[in-house]
Protein backbone atom coordinates (compact mmCIF):
# COMPACT_ATOMS: atom_id res chain seq x y z
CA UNK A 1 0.00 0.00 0.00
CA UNK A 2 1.19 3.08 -0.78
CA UNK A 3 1.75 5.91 1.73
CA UNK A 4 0.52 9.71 2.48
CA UNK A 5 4.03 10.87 1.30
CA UNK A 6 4.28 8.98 -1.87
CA UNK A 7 0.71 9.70 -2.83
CA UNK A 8 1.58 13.45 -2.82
CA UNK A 9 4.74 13.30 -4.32
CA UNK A 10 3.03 11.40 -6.94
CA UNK A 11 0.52 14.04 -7.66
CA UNK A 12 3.15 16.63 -7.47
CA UNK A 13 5.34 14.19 -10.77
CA UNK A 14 2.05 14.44 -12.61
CA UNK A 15 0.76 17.89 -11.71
CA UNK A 16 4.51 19.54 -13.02
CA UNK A 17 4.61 16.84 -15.50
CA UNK A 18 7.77 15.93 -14.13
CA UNK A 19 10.17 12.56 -15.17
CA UNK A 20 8.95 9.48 -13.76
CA UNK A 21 12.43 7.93 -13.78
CA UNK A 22 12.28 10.35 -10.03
CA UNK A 23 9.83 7.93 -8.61
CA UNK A 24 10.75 4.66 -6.95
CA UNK A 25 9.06 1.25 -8.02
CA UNK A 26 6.54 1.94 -5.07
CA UNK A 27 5.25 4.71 -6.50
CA UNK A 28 1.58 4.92 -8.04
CA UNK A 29 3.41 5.93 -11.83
CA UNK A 30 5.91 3.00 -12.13
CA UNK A 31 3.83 -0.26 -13.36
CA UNK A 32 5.25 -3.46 -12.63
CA UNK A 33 5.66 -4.46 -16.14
CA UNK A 34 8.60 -1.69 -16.32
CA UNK A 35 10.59 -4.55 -13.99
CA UNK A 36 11.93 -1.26 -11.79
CA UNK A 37 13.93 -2.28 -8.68
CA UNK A 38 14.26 -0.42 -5.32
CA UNK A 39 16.52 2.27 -5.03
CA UNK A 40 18.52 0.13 -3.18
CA UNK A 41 19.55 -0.95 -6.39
CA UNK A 42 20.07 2.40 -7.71
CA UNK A 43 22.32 3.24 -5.15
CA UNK A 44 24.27 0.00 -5.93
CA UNK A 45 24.72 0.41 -8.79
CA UNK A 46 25.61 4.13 -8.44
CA UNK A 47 28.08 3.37 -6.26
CA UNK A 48 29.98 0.96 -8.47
CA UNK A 49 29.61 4.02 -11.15
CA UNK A 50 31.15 6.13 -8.95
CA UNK A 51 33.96 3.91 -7.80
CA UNK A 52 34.42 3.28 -11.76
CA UNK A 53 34.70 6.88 -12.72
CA UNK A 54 36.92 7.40 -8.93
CA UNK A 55 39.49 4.65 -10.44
CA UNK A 56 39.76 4.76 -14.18
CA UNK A 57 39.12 8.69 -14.78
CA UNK A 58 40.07 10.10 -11.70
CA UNK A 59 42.88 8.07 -10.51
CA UNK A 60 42.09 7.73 -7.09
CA UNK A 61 43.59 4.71 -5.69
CA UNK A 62 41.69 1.36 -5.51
CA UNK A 63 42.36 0.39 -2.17
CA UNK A 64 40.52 3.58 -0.68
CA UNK A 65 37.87 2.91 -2.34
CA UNK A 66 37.33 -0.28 -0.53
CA UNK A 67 36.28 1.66 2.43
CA UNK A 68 34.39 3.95 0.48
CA UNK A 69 30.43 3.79 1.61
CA UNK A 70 27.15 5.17 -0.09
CA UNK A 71 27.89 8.14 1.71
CA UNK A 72 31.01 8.81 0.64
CA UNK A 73 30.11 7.65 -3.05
CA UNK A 74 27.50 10.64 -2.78
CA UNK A 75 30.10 13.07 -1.39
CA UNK A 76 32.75 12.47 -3.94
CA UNK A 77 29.75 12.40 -6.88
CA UNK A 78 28.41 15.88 -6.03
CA UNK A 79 32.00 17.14 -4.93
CA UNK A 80 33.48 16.41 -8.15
CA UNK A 81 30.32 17.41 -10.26
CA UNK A 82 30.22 13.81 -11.75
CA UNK A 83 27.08 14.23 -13.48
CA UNK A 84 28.22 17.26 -15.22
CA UNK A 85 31.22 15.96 -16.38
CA UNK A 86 30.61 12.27 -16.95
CA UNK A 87 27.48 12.12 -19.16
CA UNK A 88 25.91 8.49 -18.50
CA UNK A 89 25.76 7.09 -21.50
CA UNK A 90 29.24 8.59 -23.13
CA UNK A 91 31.20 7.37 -19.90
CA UNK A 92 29.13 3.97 -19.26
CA UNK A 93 27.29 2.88 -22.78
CA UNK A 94 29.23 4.17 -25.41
CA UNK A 95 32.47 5.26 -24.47
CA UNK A 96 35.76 3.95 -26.13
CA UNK A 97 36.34 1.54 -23.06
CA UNK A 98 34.75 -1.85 -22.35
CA UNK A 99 31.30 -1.02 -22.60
CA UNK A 100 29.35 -1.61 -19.06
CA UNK A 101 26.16 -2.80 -20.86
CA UNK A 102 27.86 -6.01 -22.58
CA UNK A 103 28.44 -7.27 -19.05
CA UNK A 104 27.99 -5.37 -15.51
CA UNK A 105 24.22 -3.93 -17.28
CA UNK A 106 22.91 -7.37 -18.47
CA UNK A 107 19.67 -8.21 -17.75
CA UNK A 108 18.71 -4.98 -16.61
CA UNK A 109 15.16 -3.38 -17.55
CA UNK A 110 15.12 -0.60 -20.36
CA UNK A 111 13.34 1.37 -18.11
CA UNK A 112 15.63 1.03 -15.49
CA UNK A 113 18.01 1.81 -17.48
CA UNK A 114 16.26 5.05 -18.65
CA UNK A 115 15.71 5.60 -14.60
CA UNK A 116 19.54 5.16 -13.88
CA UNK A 117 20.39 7.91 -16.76
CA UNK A 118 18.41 10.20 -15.62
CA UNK A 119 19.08 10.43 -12.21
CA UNK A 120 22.69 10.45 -13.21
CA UNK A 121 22.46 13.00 -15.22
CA UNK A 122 20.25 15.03 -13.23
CA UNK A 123 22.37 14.35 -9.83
CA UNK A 124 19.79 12.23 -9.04
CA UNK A 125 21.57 9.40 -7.38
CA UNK A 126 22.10 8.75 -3.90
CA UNK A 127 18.78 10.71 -3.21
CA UNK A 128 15.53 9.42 -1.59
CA UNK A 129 11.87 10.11 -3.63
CA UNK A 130 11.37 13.72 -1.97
CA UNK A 131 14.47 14.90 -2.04
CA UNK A 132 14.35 13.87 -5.90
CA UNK A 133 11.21 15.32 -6.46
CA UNK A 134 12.69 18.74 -5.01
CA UNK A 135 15.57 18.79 -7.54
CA UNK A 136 13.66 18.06 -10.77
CA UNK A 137 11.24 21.06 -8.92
CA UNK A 138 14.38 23.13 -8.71
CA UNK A 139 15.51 22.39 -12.19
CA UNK A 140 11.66 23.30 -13.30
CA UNK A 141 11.73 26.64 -12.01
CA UNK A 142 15.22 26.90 -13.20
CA UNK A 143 13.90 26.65 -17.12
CA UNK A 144 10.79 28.40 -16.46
CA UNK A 145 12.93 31.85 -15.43
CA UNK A 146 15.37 31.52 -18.85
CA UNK A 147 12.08 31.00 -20.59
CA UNK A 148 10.84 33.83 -19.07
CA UNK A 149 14.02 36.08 -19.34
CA UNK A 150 14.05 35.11 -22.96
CA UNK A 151 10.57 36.51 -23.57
CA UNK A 152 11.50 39.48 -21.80
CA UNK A 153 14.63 40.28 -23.98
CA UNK A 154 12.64 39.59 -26.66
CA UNK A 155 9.76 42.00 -25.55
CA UNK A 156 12.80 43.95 -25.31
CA UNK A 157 14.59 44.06 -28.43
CA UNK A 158 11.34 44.53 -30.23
CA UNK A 159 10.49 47.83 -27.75
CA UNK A 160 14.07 49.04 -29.15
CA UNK A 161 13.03 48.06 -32.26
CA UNK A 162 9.94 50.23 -31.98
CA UNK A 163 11.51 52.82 -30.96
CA UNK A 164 14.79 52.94 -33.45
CA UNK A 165 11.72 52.84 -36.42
CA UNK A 166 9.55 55.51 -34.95
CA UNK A 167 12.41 57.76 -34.50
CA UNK A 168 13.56 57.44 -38.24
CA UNK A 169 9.86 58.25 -39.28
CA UNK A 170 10.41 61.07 -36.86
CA UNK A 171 13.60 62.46 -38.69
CA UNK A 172 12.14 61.74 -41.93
CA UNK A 173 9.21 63.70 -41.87
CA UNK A 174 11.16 66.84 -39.87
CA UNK A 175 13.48 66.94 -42.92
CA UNK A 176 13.00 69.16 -45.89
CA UNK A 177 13.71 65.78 -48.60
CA UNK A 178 10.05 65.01 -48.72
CA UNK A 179 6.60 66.23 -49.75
CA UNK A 180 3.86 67.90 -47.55
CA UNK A 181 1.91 65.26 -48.30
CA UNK A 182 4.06 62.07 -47.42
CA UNK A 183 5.39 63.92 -44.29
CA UNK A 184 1.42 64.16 -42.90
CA UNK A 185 1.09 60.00 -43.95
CA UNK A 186 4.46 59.76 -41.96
CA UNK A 187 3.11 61.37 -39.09
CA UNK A 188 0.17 59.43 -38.39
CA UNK A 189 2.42 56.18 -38.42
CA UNK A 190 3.48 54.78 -35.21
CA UNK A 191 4.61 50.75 -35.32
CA UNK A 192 3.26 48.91 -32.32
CA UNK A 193 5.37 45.99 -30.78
CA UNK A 194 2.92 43.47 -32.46
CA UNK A 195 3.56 44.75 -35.88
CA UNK A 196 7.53 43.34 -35.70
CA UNK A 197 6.22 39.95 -34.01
């Protein structure tokens, strides 16, 4: 049965329309067809990412990582900005190096799969439901101000626009080079931002 907390974190995924690879296979939007484990799974299997990025990329030594525990795997993954700089798929799937999906990834669920990318890529991993849900939140409101500072510099620009076009009208009717008559159609012109959209 599925509890208070996941049933609102649920209906804040598909009020925000937000990624279900952020829920956990408990969660009301992952069906059991997509074969989704726990996150203790995830964080297995993050942890071995880590540890694989730690050793062959960052040449940290292997027997400290021995020691290492989730904890520390989720330290030295936001620390070192691993998702940024170690795209899933390009350092795991297709990179020049064995390829982890011919062998550690076998058997694993596409979805899963999907699941595991995202929260990779999205510094995702190592992080319980809510504190996932926050994040892609974060990220949401993140897009929604550049899409709303680019419609501002584009109200902008066409204000300037407006402005650079009425003021030639305005110099072209005070000058001398034109007739009576086109200088009175001139002067009843004045360009409205919709006109340049």
């Amino acid at each position: 049965m599925v509890d208070e907390e996941t049933t609102t974190l649920d209906a804040t995924v598909e009020s925000y329309k937000l990624d279900i690879a952020i829920c956990p296979n408990f969660s009301g939007l992952v069906k059991r067809d997509m074969n989704v484990p726990s996150d203790m799974m995830f964080d297995h299997d993050a942890m071995f990412l880590v540890k694989r990025v730690a050793v062959m990329e960052l040449g940290v030594e292997a027997s400290v990582l021995q020691a290492w525990n989730p904890a520390d795997c989720r330290r030295f993954y936001q620390e070192n900005h691993l998702a940024s700089k170690f795209d899933f798929n390009d350092t795991f799937i297709n990179s020049d190096k064995r390829s982890l999906s011919a062998w550690y990834f076998s058997g694993r669920s596409s979805h899963y799969m999907r699941f595991l990318e995202y929260r990779w890529n999205n510094e995702m991993v190592f992080t319980g439901y809510k504190e996932r849900v926050n994040i892609a939140l974060d990220m949401l409101m993140k897009d929604s101000a550049s899409s709303a500072q680019e419609v501002i510099d584009k109200m902008r620009a066409i204000e300037q626009q407006k402005a650079a076009i009425n003021d030639e009208l305005e110099k072209l009717v005070a000058s001398d080079a034109i007739s009576e008559r086109l200088k009175h159609v001139l002067s009843s012109v004045n360009i409205d931002p919709s006109d340049l959209v």
